[in-house]
N, C-alpha and C. Protein backbone atom coordinates (compact mmCIF):
# COMPACT_ATOMS: atom_id res chain seq x y z
N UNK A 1 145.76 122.52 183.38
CA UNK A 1 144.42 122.60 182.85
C UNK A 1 144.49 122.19 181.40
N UNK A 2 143.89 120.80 180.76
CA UNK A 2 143.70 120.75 179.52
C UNK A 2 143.34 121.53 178.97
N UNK A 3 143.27 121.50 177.59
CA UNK A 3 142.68 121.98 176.72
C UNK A 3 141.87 121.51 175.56
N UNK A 4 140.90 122.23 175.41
CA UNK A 4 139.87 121.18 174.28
C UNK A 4 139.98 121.37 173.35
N UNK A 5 139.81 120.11 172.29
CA UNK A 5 139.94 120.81 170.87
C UNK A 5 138.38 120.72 170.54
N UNK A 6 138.18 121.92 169.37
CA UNK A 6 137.14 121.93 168.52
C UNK A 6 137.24 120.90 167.57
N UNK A 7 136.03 120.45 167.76
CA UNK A 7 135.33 119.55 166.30
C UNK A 7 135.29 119.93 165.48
N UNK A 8 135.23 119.94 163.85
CA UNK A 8 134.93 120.65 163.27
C UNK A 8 133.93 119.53 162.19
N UNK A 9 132.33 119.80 161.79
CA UNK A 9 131.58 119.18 161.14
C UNK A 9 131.93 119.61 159.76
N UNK A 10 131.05 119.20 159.05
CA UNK A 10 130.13 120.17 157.64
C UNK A 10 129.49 121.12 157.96
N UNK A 11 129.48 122.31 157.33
CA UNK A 11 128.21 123.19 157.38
C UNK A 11 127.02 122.72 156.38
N UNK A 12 126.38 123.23 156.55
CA UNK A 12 125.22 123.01 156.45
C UNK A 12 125.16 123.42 154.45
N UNK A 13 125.91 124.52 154.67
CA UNK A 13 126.18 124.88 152.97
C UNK A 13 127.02 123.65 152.00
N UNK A 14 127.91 123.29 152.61
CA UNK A 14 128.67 121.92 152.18
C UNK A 14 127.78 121.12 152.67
N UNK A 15 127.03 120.49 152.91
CA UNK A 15 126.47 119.40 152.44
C UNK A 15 125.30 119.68 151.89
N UNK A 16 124.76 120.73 151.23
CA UNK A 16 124.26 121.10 150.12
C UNK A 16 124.69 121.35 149.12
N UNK A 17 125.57 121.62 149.19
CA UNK A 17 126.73 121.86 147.38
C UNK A 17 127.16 120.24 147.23
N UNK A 18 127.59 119.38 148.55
CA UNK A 18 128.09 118.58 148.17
C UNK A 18 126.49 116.99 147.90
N UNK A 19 125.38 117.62 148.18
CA UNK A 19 124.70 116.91 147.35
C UNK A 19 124.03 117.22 146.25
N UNK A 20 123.83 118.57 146.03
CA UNK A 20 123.87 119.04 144.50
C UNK A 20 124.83 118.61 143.64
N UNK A 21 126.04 118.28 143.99
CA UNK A 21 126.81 117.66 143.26
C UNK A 21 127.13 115.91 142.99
N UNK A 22 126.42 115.83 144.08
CA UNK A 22 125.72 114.23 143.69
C UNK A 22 124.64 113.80 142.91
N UNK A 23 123.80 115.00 143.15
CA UNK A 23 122.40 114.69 142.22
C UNK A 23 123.14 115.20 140.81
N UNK A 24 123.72 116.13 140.52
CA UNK A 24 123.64 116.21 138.53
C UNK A 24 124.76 114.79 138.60
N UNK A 25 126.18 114.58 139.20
CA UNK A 25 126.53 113.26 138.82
C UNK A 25 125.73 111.92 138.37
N UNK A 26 124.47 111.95 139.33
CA UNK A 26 123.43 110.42 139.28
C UNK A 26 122.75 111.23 138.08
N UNK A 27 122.57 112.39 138.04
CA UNK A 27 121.74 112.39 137.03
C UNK A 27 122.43 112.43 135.41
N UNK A 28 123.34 113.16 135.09
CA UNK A 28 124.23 112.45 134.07
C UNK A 28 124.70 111.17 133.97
N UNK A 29 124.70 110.49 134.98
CA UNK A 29 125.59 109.26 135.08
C UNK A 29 123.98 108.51 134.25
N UNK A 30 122.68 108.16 134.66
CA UNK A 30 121.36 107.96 134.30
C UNK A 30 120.86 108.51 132.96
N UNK A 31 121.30 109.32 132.59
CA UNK A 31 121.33 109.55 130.79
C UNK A 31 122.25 109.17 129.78
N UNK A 32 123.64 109.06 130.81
CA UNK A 32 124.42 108.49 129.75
C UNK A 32 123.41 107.09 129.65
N UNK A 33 123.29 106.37 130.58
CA UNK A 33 123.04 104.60 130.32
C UNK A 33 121.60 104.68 130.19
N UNK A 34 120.79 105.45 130.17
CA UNK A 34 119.36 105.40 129.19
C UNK A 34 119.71 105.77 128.39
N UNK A 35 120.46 106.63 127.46
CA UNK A 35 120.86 106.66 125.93
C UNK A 35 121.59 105.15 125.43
N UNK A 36 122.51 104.86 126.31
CA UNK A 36 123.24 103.47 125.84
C UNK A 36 121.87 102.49 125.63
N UNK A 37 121.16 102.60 126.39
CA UNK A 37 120.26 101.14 126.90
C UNK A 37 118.94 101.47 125.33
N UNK A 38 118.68 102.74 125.04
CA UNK A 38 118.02 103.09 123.97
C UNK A 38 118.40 102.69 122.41
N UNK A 39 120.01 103.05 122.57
CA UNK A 39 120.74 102.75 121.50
C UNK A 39 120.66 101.11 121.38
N UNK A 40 120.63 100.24 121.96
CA UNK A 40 121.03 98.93 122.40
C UNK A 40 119.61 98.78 121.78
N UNK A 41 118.65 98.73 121.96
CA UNK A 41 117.49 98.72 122.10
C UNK A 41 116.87 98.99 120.14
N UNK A 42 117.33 100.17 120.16
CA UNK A 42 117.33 100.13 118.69
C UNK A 42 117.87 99.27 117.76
N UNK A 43 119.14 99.07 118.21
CA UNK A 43 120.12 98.05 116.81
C UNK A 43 119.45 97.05 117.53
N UNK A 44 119.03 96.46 118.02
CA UNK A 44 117.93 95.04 118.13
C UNK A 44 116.99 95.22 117.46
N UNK A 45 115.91 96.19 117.34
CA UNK A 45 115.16 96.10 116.33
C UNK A 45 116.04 96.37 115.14
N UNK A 46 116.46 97.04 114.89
CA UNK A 46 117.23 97.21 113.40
C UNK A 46 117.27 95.66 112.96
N UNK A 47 118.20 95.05 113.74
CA UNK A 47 118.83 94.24 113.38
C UNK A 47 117.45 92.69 113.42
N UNK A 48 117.11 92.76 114.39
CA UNK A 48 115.29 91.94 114.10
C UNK A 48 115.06 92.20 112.01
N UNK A 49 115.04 93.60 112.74
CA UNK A 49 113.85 93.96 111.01
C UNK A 49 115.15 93.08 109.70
N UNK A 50 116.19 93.54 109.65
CA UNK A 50 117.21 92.78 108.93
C UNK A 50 117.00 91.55 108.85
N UNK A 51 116.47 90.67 109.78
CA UNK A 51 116.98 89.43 109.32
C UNK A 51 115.55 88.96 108.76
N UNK A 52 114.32 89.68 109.14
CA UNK A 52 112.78 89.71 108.56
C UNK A 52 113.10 89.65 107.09
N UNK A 53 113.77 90.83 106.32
CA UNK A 53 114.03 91.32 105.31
C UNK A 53 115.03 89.60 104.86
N UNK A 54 116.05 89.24 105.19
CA UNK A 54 117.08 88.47 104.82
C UNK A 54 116.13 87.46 104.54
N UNK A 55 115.33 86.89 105.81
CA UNK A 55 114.40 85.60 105.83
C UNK A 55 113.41 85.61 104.27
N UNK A 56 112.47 86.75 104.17
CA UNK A 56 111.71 86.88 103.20
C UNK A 56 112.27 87.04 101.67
N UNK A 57 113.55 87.46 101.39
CA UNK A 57 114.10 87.51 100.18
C UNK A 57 114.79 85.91 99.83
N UNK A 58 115.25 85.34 101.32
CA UNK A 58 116.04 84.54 100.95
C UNK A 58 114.68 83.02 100.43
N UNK A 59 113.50 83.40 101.21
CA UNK A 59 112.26 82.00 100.94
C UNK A 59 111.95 82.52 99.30
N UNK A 60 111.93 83.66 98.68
CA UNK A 60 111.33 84.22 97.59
C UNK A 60 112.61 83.19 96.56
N UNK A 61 113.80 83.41 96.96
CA UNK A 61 114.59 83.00 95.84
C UNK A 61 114.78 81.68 95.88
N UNK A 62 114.37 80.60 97.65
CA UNK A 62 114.68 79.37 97.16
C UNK A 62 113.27 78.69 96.42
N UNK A 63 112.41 79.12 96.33
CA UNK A 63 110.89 78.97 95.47
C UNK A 63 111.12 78.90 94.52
N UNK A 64 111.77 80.28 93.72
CA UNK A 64 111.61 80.55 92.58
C UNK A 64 113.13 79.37 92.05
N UNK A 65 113.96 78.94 92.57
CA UNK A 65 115.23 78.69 92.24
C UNK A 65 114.78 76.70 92.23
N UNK A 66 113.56 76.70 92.92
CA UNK A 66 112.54 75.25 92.78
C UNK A 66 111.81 75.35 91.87
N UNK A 67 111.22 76.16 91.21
CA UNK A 67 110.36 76.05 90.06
C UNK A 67 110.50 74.99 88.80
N UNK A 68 109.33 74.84 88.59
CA UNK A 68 109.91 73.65 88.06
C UNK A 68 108.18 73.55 86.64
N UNK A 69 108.27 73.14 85.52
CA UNK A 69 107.78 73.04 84.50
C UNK A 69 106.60 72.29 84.63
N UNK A 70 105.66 71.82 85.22
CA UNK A 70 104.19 71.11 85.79
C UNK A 70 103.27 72.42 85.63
N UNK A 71 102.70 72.14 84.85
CA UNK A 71 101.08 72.94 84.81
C UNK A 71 99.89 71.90 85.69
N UNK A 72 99.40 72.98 86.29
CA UNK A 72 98.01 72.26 87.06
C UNK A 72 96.51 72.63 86.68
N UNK A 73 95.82 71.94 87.28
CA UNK A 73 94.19 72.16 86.70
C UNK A 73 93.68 72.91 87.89
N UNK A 74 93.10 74.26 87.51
CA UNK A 74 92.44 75.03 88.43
C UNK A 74 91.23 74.27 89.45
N UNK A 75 90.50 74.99 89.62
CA UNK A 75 89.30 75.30 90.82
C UNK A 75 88.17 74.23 90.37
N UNK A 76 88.29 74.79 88.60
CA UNK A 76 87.15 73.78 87.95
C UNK A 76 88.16 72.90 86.57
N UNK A 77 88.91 72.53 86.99
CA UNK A 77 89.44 71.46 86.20
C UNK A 77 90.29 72.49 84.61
N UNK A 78 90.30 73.67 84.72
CA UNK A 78 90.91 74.53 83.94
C UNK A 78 92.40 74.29 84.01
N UNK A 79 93.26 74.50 82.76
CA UNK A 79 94.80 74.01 82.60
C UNK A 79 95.44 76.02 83.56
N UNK A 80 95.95 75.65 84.21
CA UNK A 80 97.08 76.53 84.37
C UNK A 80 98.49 76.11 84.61
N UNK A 81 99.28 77.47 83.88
CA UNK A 81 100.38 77.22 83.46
C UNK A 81 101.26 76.90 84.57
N UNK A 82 102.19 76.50 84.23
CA UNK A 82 103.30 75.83 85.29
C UNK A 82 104.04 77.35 86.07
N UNK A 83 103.81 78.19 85.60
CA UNK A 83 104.18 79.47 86.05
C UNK A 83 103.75 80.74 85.53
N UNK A 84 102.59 81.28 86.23
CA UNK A 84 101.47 82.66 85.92
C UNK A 84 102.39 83.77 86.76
N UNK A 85 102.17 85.19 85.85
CA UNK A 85 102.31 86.03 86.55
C UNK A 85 102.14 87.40 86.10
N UNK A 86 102.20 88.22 86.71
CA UNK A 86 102.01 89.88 86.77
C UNK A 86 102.85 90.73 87.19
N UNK A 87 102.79 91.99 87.06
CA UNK A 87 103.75 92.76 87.83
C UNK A 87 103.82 92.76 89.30
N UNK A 88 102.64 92.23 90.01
CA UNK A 88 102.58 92.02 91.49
C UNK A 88 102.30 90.83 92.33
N UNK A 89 101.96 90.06 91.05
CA UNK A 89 101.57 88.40 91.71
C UNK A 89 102.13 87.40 90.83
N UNK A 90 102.37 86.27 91.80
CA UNK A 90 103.36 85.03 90.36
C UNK A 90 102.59 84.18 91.56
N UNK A 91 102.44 83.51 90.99
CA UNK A 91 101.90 81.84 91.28
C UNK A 91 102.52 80.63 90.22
N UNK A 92 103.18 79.41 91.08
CA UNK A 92 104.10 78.74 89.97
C UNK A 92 104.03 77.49 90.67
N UNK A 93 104.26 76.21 90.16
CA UNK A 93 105.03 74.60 90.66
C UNK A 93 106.74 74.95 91.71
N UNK A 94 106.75 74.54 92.04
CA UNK A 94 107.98 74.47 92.75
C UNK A 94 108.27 72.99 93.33
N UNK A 95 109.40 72.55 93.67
CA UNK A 95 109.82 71.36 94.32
C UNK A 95 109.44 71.50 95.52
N UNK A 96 108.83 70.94 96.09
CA UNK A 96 108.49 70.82 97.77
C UNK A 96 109.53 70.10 98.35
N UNK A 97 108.40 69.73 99.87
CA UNK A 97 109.94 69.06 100.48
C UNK A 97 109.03 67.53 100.60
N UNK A 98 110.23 66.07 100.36
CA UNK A 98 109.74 64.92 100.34
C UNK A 98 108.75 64.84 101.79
N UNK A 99 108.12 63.60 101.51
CA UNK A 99 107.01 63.22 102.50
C UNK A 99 107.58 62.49 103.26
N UNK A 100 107.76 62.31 104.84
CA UNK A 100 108.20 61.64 105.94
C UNK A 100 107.20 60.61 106.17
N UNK A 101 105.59 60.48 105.35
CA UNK A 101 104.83 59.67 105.95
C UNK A 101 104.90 58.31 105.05
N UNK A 102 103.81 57.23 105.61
CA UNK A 102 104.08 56.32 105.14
C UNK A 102 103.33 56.32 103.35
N UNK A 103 102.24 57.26 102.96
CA UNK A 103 101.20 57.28 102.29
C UNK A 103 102.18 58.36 101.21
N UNK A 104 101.85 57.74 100.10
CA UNK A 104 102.87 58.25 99.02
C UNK A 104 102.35 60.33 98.48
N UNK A 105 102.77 60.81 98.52
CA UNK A 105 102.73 61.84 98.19
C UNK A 105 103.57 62.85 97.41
N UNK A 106 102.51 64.20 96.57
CA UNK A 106 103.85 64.44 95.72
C UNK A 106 104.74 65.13 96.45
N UNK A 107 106.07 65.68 95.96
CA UNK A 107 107.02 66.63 96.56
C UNK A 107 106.96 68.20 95.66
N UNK A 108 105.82 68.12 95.17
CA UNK A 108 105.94 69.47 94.70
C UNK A 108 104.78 69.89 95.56
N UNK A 109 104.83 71.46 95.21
CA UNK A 109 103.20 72.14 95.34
C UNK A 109 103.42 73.44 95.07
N UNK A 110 102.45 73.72 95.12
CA UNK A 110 101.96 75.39 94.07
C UNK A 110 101.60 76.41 94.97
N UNK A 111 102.40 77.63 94.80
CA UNK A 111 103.00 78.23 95.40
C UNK A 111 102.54 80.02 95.07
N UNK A 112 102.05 80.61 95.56
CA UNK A 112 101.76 82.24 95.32
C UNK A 112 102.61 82.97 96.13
N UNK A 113 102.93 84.67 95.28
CA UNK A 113 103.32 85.38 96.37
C UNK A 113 102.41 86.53 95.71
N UNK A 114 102.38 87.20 96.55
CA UNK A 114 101.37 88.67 96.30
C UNK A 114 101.83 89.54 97.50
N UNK A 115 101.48 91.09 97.15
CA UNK A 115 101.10 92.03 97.79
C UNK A 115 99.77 92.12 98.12
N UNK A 116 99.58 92.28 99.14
CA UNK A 116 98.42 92.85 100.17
C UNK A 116 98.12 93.80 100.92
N UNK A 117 97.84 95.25 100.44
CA UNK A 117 97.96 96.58 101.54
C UNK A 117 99.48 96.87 101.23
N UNK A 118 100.08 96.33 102.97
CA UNK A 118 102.19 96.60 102.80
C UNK A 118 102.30 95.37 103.09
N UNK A 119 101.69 94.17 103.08
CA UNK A 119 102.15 92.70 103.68
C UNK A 119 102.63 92.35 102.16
N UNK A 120 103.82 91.73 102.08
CA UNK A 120 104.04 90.47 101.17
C UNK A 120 103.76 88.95 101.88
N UNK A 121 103.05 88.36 101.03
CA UNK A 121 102.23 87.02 101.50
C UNK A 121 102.91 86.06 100.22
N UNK A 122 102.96 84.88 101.38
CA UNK A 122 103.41 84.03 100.44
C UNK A 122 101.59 82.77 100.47
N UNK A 123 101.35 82.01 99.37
CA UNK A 123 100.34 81.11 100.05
C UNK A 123 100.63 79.65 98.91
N UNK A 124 100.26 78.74 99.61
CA UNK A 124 100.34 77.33 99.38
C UNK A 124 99.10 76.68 99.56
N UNK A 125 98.82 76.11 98.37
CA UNK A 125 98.04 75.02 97.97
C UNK A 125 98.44 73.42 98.48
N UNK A 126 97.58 72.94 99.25
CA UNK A 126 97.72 71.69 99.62
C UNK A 126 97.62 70.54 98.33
N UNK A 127 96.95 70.49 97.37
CA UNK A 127 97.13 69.98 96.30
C UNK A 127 97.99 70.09 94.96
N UNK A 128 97.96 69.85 93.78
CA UNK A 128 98.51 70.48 92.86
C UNK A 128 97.13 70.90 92.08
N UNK A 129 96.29 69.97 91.36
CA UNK A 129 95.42 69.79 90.75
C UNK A 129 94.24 69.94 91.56
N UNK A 130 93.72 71.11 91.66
CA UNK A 130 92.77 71.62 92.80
C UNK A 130 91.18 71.17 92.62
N UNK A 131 90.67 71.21 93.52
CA UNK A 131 88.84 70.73 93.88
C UNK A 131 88.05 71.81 93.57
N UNK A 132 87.34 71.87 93.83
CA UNK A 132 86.36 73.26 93.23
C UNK A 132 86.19 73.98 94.81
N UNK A 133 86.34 73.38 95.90
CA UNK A 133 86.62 73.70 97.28
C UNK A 133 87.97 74.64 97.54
N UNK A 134 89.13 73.83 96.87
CA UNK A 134 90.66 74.33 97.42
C UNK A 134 90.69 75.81 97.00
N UNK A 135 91.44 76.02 98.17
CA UNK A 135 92.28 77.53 98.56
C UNK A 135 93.39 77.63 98.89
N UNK A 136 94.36 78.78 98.75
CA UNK A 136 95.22 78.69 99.18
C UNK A 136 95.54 79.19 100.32
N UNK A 137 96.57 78.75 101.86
CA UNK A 137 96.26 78.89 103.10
C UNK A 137 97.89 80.07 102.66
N UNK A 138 97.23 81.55 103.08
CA UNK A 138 98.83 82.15 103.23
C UNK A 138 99.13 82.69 104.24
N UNK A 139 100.65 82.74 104.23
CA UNK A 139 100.92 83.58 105.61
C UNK A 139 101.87 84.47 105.12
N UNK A 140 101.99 85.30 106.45
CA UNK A 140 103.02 86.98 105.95
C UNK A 140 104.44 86.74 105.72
N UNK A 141 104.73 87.01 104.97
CA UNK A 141 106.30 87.11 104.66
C UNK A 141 107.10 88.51 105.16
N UNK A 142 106.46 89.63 105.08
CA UNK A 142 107.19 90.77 105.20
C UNK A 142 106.49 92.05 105.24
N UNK A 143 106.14 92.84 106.49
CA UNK A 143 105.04 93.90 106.33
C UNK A 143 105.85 94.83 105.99
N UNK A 144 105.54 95.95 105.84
CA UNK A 144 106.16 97.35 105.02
C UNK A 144 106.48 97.24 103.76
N UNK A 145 106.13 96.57 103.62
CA UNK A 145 105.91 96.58 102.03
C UNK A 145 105.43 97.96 101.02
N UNK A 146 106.03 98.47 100.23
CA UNK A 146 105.96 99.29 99.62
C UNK A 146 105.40 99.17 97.95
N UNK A 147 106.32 98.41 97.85
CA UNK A 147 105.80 98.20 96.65
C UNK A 147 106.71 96.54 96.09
N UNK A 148 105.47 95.53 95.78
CA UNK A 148 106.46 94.65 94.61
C UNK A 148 106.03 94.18 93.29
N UNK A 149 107.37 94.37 92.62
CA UNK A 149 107.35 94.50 91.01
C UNK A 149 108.11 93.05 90.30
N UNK A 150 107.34 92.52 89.72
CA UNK A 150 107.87 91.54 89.13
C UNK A 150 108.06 92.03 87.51
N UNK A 151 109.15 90.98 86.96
CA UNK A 151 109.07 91.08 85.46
C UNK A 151 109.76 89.75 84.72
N UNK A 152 109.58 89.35 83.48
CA UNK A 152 109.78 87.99 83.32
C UNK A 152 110.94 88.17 81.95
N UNK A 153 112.07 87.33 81.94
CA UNK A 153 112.77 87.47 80.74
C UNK A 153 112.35 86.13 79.87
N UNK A 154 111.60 86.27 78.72
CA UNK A 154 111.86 85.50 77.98
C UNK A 154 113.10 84.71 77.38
N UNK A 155 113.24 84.03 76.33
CA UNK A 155 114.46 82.90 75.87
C UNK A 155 115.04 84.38 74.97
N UNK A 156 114.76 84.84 74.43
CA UNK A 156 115.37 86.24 73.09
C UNK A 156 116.04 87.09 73.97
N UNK A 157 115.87 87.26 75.18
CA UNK A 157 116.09 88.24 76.17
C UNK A 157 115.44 89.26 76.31
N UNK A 158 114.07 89.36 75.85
CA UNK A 158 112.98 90.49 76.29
C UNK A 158 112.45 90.41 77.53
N UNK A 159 112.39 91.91 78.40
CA UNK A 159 111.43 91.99 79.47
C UNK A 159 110.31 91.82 79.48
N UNK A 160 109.26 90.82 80.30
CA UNK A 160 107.96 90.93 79.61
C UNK A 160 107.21 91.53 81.39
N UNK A 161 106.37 92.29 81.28
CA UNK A 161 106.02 92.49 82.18
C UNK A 161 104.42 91.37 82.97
N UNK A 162 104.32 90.23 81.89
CA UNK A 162 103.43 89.26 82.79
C UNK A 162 103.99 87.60 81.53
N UNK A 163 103.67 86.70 82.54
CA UNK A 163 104.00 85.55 81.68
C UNK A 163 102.80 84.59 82.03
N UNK A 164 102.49 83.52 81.70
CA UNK A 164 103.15 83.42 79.94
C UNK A 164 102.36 84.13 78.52
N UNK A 165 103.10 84.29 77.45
CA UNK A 165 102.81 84.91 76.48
C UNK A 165 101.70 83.63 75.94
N UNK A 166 101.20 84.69 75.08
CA UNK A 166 99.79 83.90 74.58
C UNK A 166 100.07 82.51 74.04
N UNK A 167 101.01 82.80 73.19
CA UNK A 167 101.21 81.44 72.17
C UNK A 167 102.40 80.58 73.05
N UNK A 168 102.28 80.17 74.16
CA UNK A 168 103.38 79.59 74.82
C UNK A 168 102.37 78.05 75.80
N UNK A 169 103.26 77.43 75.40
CA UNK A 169 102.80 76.03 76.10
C UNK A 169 102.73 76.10 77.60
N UNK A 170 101.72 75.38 78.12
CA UNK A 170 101.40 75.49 79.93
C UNK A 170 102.66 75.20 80.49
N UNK A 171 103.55 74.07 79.87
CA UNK A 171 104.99 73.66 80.79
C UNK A 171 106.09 74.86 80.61
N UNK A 172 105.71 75.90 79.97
CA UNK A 172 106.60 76.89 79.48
C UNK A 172 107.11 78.29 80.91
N UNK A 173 108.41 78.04 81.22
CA UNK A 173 108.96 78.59 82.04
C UNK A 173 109.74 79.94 81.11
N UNK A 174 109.57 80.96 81.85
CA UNK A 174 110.70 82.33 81.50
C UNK A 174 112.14 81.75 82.10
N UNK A 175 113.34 82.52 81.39
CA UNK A 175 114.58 82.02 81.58
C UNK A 175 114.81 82.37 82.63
N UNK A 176 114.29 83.72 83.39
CA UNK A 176 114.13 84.81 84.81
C UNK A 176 113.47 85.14 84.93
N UNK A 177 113.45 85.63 86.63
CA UNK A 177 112.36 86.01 86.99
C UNK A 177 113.05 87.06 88.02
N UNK A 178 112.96 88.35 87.56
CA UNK A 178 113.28 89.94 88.68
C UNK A 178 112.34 90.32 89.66
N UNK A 179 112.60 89.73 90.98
CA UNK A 179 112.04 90.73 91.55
C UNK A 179 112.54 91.60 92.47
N UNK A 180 111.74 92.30 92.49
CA UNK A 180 112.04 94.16 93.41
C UNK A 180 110.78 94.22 94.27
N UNK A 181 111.58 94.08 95.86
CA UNK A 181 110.70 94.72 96.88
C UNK A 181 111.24 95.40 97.55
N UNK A 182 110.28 97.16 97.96
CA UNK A 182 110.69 98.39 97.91
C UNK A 182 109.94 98.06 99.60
N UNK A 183 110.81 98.09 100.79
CA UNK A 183 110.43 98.24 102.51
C UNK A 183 110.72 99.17 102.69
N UNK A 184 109.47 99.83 103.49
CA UNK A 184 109.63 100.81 104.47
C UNK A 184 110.86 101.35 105.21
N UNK A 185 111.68 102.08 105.56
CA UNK A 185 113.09 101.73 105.60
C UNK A 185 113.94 101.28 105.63
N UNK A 186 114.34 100.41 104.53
CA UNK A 186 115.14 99.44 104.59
C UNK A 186 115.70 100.07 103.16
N UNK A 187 114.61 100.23 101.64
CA UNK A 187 114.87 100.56 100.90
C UNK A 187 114.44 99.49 99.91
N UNK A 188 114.43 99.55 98.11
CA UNK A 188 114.56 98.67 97.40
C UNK A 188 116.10 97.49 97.61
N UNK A 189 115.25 96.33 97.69
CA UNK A 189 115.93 95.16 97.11
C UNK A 189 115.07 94.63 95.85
N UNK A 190 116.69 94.27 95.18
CA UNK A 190 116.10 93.18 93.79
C UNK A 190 117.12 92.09 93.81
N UNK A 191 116.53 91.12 93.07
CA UNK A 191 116.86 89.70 92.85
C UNK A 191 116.27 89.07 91.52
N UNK A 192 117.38 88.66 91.18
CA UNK A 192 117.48 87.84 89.36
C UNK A 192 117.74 86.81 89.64
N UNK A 193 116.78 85.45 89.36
CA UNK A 193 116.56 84.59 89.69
C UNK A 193 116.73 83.96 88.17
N UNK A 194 117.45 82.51 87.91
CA UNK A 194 117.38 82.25 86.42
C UNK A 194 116.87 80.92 87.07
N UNK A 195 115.81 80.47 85.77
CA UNK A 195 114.98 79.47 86.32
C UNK A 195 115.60 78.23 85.14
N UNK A 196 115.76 76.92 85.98
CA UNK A 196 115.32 75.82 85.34
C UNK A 196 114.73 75.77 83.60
N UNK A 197 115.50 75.90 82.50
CA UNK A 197 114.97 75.79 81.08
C UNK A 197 113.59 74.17 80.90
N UNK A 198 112.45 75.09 80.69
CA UNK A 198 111.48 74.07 80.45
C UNK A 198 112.01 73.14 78.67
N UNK A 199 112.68 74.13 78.06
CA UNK A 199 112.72 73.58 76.89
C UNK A 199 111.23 73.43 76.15
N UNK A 200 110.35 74.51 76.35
CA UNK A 200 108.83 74.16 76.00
C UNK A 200 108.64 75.31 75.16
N UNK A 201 109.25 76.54 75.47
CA UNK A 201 109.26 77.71 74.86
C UNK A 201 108.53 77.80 73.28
């Protein structure tokens, strides 16, 4: 007479412990890599906002590092100086870039930056010597903007906090030009820019 053997399954308790112990595994295993995928996620923007910041400091200094000694005639034929400014706005000549077309044109043009709200704006004049029409068309350079501070070194080495000084000729350039822009977390940056000697001083 054979004999039978018993089967032996899972109970019913083991394969409840043993999928409770599958579910916290999937479920730790699913927080580790939504924290990774979050983290990942962040240093991309970080690193976005960085190069926003790099892009906008680095257009501010090749402008100012083009500046160049040309005064233009305003809105209504008024002399302005080859380089105006304030503690928050500079408008100046700069070297443009040459013309690819066939119709002769200059390679400079005139150039603003300002604060707006938290935007730093840069804007450009299509002319030099403006119409009683012209405006300048700007676009954003850098939102979070906190605060920006300009200041101008004269030839003696004084800080002046707007240029040009009264008794100074329209072709008359400062030796520098500091600026400091304070972003939303990122922090203050500054930049000392030494400009092109007009020799007009």
């Amino acid at each position: 007479m054979s004999s039978l053997r018993r089967v032996h399954g899972f109970t019913l308790v083991e394969v409840l412990v043993a999928t409770a112990v599958f579910a916290i595994m999937s479920a730790l295993a699913w927080g580790g890599l939504n924290a990774v995928i979050r983290t990942r996620e962040a240093l991309v923007a970080e690193q976005q906002d960085f190069a926003h910041t790099v892009r906008a400091v680095g257009m501010f200094e090749r402008d100012l590092l083009g500046a160049v000694a040309r005064p233009v005639r305003g809105n209504y034929g008024e002399p302005q100086p080859a380089l105006r400014g304030d503690a928050d706005h500079l408008e100046f000549t700069r070297l443009g870039f040459a013309s690819a077309l066939i119709d002769a044109r200059s390679n400079l043009e005139r150039v603003i930056y300002e604060q707006d709200g938290n935007t730093l704006k840069r804007g450009r004049y299509a002319v030099l010597d403006r119409a009683a029409g012209s405006v300048a068309e700007f676009t954003s350079v850098r939102d979070r903007v906190r605060r920006l501070q300009l200041r101008y070194l004269d030839e003696q080495g004084n800080w002046l906090e707007a240029w040009p000084r009264r008794d100074d000729k329209p072709e008359a350039l400062p030796r520098a030009v500091e600026f400091r822009i304070d972003i939303d977390g990122v922090g203050e940056i500054s930049r000392l820019i030494e400009l092109p000697s007009s020799g007009a001083n």
